[in-house]
C-alpha atoms as a PDB file:
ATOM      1  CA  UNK A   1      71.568 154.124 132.176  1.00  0.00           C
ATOM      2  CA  UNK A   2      69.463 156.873 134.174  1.00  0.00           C
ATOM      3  CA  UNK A   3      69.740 159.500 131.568  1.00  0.00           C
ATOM      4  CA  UNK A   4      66.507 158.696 130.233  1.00  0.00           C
ATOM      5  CA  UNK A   5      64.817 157.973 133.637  1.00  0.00           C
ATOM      6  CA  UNK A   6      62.937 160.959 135.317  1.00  0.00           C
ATOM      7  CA  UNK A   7      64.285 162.805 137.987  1.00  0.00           C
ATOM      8  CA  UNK A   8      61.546 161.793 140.595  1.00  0.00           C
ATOM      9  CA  UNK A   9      62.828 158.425 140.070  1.00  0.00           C
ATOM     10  CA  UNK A  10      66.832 159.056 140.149  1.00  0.00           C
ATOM     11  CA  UNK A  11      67.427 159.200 136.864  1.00  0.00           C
ATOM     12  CA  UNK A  12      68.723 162.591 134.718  1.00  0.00           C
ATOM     13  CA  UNK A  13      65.348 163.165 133.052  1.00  0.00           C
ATOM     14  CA  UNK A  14      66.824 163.352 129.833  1.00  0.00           C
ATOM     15  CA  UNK A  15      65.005 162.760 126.737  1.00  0.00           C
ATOM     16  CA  UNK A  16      65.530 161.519 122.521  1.00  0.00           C
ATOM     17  CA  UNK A  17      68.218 163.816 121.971  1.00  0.00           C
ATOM     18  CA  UNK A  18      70.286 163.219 125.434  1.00  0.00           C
ATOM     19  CA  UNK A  19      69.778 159.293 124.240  1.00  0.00           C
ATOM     20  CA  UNK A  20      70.799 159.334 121.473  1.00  0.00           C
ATOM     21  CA  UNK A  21      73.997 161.477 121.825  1.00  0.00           C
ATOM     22  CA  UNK A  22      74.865 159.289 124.920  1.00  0.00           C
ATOM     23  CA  UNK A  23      74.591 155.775 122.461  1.00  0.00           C
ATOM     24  CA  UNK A  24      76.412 158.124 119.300  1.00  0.00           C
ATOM     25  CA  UNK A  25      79.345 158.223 121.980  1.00  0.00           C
ATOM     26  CA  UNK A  26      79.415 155.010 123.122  1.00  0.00           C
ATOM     27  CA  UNK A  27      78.969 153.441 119.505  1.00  0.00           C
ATOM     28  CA  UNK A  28      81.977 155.567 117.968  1.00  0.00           C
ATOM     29  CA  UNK A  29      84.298 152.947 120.336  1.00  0.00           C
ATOM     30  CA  UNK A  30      82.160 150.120 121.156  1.00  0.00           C
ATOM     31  CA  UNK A  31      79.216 148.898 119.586  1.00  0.00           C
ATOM     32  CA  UNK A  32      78.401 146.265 122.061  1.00  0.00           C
ATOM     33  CA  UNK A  33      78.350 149.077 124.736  1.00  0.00           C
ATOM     34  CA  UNK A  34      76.171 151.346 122.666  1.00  0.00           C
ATOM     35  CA  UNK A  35      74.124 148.318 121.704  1.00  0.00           C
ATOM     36  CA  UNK A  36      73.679 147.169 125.294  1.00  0.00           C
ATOM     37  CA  UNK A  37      72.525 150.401 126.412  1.00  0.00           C
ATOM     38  CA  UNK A  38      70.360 151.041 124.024  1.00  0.00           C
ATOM     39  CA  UNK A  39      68.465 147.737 125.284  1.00  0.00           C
ATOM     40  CA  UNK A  40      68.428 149.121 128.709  1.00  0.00           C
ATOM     41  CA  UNK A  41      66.151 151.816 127.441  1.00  0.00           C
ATOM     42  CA  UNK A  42      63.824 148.973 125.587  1.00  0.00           C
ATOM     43  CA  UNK A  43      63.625 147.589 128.858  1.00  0.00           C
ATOM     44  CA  UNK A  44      63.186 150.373 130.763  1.00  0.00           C
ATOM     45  CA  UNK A  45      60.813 152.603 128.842  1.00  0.00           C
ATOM     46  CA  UNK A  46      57.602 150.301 129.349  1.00  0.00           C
ATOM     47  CA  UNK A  47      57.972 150.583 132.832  1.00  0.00           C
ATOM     48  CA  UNK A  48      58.507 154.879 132.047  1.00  0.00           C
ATOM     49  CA  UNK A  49      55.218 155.096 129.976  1.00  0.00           C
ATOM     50  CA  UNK A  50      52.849 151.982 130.919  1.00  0.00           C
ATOM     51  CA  UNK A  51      53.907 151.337 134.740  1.00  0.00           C
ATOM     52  CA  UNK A  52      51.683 152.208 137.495  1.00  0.00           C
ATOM     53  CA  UNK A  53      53.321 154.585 140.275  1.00  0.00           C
ATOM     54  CA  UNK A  54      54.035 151.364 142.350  1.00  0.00           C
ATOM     55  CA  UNK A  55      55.837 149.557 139.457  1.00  0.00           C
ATOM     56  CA  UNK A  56      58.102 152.795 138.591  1.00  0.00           C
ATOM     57  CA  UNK A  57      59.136 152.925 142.714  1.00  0.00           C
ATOM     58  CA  UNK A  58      59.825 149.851 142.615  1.00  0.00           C
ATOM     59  CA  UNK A  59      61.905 149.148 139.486  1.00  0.00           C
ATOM     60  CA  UNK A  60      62.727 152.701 137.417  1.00  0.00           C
ATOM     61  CA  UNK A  61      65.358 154.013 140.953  1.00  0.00           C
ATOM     62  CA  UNK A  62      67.153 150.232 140.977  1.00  0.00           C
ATOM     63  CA  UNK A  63      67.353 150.865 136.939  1.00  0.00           C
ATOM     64  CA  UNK A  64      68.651 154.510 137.215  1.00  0.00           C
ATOM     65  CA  UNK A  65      71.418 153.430 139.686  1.00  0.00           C
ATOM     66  CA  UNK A  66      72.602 150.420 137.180  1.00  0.00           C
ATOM     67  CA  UNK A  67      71.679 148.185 140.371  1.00  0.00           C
ATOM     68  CA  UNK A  68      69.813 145.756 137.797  1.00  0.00           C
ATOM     69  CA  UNK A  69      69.510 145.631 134.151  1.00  0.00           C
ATOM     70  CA  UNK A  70      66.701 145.810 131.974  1.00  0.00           C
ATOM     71  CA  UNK A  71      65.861 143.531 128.688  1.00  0.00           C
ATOM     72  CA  UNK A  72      63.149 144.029 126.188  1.00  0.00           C
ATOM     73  CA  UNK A  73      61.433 140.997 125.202  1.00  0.00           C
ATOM     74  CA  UNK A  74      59.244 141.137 121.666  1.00  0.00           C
ATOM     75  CA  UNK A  75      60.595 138.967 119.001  1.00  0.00           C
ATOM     76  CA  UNK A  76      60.300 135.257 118.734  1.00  0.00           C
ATOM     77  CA  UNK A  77      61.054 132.833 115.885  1.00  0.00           C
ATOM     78  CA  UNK A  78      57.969 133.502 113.927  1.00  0.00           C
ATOM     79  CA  UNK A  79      57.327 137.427 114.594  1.00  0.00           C
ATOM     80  CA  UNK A  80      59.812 140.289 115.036  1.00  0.00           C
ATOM     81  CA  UNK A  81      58.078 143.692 114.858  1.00  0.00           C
ATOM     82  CA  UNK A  82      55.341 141.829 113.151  1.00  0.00           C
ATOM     83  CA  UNK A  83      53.959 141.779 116.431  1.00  0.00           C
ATOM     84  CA  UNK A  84      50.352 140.313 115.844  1.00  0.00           C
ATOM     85  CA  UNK A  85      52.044 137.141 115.044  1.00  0.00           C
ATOM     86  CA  UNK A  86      53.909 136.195 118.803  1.00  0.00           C
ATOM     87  CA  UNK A  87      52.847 133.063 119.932  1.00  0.00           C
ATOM     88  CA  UNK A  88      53.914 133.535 123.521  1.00  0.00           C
ATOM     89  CA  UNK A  89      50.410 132.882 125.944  1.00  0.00           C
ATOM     90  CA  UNK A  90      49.648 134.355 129.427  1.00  0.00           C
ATOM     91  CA  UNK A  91      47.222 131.992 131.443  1.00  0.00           C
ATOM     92  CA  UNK A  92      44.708 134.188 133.459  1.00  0.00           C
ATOM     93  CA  UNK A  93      44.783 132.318 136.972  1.00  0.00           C
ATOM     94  CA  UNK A  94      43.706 133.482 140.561  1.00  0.00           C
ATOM     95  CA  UNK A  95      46.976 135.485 141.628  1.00  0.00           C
ATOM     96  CA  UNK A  96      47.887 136.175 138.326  1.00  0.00           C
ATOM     97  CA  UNK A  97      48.888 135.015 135.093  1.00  0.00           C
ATOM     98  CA  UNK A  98      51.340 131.757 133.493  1.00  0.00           C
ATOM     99  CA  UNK A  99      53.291 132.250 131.139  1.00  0.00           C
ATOM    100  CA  UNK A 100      54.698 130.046 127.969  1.00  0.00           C
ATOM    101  CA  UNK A 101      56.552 130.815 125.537  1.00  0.00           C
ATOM    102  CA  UNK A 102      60.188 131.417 123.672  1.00  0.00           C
ATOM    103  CA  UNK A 103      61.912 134.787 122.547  1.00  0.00           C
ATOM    104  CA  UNK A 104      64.329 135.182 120.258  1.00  0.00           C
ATOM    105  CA  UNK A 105      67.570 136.923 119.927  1.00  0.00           C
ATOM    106  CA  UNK A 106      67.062 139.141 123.009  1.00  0.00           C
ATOM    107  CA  UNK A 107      69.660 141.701 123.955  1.00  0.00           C
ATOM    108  CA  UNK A 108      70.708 141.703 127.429  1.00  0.00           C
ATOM    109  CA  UNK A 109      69.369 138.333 128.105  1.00  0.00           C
ATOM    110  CA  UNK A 110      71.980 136.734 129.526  1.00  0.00           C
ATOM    111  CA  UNK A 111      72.618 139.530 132.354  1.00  0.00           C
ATOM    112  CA  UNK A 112      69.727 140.811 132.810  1.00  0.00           C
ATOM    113  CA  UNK A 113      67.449 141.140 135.544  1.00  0.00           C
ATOM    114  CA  UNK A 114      63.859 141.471 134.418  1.00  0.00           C
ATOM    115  CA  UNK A 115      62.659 141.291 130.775  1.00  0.00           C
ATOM    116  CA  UNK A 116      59.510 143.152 129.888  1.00  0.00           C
ATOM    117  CA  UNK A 117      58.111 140.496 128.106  1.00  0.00           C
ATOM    118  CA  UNK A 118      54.849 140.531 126.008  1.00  0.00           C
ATOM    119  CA  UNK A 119      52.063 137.651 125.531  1.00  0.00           C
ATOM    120  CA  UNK A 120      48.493 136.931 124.202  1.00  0.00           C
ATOM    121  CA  UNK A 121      46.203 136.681 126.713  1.00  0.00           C
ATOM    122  CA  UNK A 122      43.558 134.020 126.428  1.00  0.00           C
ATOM    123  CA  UNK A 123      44.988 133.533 122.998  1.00  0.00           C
ATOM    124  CA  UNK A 124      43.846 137.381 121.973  1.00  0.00           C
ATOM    125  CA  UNK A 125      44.821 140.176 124.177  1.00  0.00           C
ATOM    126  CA  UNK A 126      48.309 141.350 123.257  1.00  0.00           C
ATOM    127  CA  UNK A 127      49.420 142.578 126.757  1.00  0.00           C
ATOM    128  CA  UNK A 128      52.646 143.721 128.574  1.00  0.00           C
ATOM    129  CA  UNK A 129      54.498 142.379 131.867  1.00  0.00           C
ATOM    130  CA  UNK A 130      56.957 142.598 134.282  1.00  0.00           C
ATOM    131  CA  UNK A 131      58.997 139.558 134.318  1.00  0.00           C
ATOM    132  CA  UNK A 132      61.992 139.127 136.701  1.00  0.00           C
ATOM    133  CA  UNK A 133      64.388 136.646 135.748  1.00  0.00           C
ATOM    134  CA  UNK A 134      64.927 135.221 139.153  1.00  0.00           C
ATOM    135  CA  UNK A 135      61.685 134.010 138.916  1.00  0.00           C
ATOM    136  CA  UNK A 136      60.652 129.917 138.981  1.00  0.00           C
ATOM    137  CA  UNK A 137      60.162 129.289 134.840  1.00  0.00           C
ATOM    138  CA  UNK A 138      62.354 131.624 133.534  1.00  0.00           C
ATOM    139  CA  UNK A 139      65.396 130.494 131.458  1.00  0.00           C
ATOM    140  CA  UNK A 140      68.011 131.770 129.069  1.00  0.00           C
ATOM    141  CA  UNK A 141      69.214 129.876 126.073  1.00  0.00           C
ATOM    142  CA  UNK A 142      73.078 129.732 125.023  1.00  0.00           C
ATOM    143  CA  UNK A 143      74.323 133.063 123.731  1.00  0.00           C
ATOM    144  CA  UNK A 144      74.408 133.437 119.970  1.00  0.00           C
ATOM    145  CA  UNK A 145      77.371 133.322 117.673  1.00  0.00           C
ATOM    146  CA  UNK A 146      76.905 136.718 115.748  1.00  0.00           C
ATOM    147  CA  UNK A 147      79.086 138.116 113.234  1.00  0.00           C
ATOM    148  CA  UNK A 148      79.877 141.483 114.970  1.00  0.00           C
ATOM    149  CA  UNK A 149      78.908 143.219 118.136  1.00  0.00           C
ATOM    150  CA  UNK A 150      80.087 139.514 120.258  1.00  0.00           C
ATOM    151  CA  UNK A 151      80.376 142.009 123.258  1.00  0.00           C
ATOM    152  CA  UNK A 152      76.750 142.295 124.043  1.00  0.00           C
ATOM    153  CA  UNK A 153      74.593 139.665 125.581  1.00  0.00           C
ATOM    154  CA  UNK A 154      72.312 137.834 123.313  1.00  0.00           C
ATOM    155  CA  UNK A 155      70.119 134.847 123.546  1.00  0.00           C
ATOM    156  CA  UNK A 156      66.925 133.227 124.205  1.00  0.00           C
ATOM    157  CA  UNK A 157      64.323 133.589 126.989  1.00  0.00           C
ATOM    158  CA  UNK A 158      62.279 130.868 127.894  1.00  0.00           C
ATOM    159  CA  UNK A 159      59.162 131.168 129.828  1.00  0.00           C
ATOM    160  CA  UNK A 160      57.875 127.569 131.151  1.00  0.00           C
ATOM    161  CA  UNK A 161      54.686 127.935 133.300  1.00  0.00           C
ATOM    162  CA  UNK A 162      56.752 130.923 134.993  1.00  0.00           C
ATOM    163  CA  UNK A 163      54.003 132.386 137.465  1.00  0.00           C
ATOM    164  CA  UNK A 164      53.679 136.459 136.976  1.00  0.00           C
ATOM    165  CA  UNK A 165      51.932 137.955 139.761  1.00  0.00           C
ATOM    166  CA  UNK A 166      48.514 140.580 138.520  1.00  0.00           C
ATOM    167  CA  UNK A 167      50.888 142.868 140.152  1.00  0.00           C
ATOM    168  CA  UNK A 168      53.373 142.692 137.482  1.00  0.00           C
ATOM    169  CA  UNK A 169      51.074 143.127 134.194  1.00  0.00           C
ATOM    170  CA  UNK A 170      52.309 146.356 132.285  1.00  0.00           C
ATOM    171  CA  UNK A 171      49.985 148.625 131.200  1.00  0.00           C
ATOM    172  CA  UNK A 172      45.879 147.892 130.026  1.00  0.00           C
ATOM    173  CA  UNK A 173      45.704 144.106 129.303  1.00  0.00           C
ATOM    174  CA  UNK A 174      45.147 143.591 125.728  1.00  0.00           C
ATOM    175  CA  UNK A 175      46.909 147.236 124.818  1.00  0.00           C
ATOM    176  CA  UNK A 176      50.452 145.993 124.834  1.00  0.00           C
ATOM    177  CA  UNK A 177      50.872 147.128 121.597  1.00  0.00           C
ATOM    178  CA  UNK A 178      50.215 150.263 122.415  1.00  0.00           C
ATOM    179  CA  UNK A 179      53.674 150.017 124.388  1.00  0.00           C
ATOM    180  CA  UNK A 180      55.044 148.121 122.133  1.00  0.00           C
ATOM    181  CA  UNK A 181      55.471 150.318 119.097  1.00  0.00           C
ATOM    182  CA  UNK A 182      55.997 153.353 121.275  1.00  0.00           C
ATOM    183  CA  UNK A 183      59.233 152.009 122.478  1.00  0.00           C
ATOM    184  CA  UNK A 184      60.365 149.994 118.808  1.00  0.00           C
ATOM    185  CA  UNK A 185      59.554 154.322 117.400  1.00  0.00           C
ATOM    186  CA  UNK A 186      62.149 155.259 120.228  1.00  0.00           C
ATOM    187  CA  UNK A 187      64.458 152.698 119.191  1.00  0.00           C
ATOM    188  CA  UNK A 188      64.746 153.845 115.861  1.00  0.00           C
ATOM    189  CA  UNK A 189      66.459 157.090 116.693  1.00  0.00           C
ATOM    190  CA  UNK A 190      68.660 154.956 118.620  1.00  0.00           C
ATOM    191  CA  UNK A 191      69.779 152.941 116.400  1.00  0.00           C
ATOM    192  CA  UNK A 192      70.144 155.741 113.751  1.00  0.00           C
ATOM    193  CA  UNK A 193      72.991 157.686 116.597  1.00  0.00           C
ATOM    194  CA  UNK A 194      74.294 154.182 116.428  1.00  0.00           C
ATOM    195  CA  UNK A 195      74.937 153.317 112.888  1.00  0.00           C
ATOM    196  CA  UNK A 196      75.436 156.899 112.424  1.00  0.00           C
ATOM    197  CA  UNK A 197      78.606 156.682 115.253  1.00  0.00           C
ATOM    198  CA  UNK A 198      79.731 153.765 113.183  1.00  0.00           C
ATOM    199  CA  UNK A 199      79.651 155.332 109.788  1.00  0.00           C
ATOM    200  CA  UNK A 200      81.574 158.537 111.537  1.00  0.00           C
ATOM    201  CA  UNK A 201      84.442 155.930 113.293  1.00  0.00           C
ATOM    202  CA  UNK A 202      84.798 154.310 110.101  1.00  0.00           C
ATOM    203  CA  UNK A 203      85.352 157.566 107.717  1.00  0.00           C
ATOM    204  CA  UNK A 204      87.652 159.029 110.466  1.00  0.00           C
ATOM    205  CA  UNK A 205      89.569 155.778 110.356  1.00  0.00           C
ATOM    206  CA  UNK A 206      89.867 155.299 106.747  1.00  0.00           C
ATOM    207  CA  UNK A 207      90.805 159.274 106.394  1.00  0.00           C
ATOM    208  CA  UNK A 208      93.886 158.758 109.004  1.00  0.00           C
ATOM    209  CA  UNK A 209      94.703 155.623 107.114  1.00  0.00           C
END
C-alpha cells in the first residue's frame, strides 16, 4: 500500500503506472484484493495532494507501513460522483467542525481506520477532512450483500455530531472538489488495470478450458 506514497514519507514513490500494474496483478487472482487496494489509494491520495506537511507526518508513514488503512468517503444515497448534490454538513464550531451525515457503499469501511470524508460547510462550501474512525460519532453500517467481489469491506459510514478537530480539515475549505475529482481521475486508471486483469483471467481461463 506504500507504492504510491513518496519516499520522504516511507512509501516507494511510485506513480499511475506502478498503481496500476500493482492492482492489474492483484485483480488477475482476487478482485476483492485489487479492489481493496485500490481504495487505499482513494484514501490515501487526499492526504498526498491536499494535506499540510503535519497531516502527511502524521498519517501518509502509518499508511505506507499498512499500520492503518485508509477509506475514501464521497458517495451517499442521493449523489455519487455527482458531487454537488452530498448532503453531508460540517458545523463550524470553536475547535473545529461537527459533522452529520451518511455515506454510502464505502469500500474499506468496515476495517478501516480513517475515512477522508467530504461535507458542505455552512450548507455551501464543499470541503475535505480527516476523519478517524475511532473517533466519538463515527459508525459503520452492516456490510452489504453484493453480487461479486464479497471479499472486500463494504458498508455505510455514519457521522452523528462526530467532533473533527480544525486540525483535521483537508485542503482549502470550500475547494474539496478540487480533491475530489483529482483522486475519482486517478481512480479511473485503476479501475481500467482492474477490469482489464479480469477480462485477461477470464480469456486465459476460457482458452485452457
Amino acid at each position: 500500500v506504500g507504492v504510491y506514497i513518496p519516499e520522504e514519507y516511507g512509501g516507494l514513490g511510485g506513480g499511475i503506472m506502478e498503481m496500476c500494474l500493482v492492482v492489474e496483478e492483484l485483480c488477475r487472482v482476487d478482485g476483492a484484493a485489487g479492489l481493496g487496494y485500490a481504495a487505499c489509494g482513494l484514501g490515501t491520495f487526499p492526504i498526498i495532494i491536499g494535506g499540510t506537511e503535519e497531516q502527511k507526518k502524521k498519517y501518509l508513514p502509518r499508511l505506507a507501513a499498512g499500520e492503518i488503512i485508509a477509506a475514501f468517503a464521497l458517495t451517499e444515497a442521493g449523489a455519487g460522483s455527482d458531487v454537488a448534490n452530498i448532503k453531508t454538513t460540517a458545523e463550524e464550531v470553536d475547535d473545529g467542525f461537527v459533522l452529520n451525515g451518511t455515506k454510502q457503499f464505502i469500500t474499506n469501511a468496515g476495517f478501516a481506520d480513517l475515512y477522508t470524508v467530504y461535507a458542505k460547510v455552512d450548507g455551501d462550501g464543499f470541503t475535505a477532512f480527516i476523519v478517524e474512525a475511532a473517533r466519538e460519532g463515527v459508525s459503520t453500517g452492516s456490510e452489504e450483500h453484493k453480487m461479486g467481489i464479497r471479499g472486500s469491506s463494504t458498508c455505510s459510514v455514519v457521522l452523528q455530531d462526530a467532533r473533527i478537530p480544525e486540525a483535521n480539515l483537508l485542503g482549502e475549505r470550500g475547494k474539496g472538489h478540487v480533491i475530489a475529482f483529482n483522486i475519482l481521475n486517478v481512480g479511473r486508471f485503476k479501475l481500467g488495470a482492474m477490469t482489464t486483469a479480469g477480462a485477461k483471467a477470464s480469456v486465459g481461463v476460457a482458452t485452457e478450458y
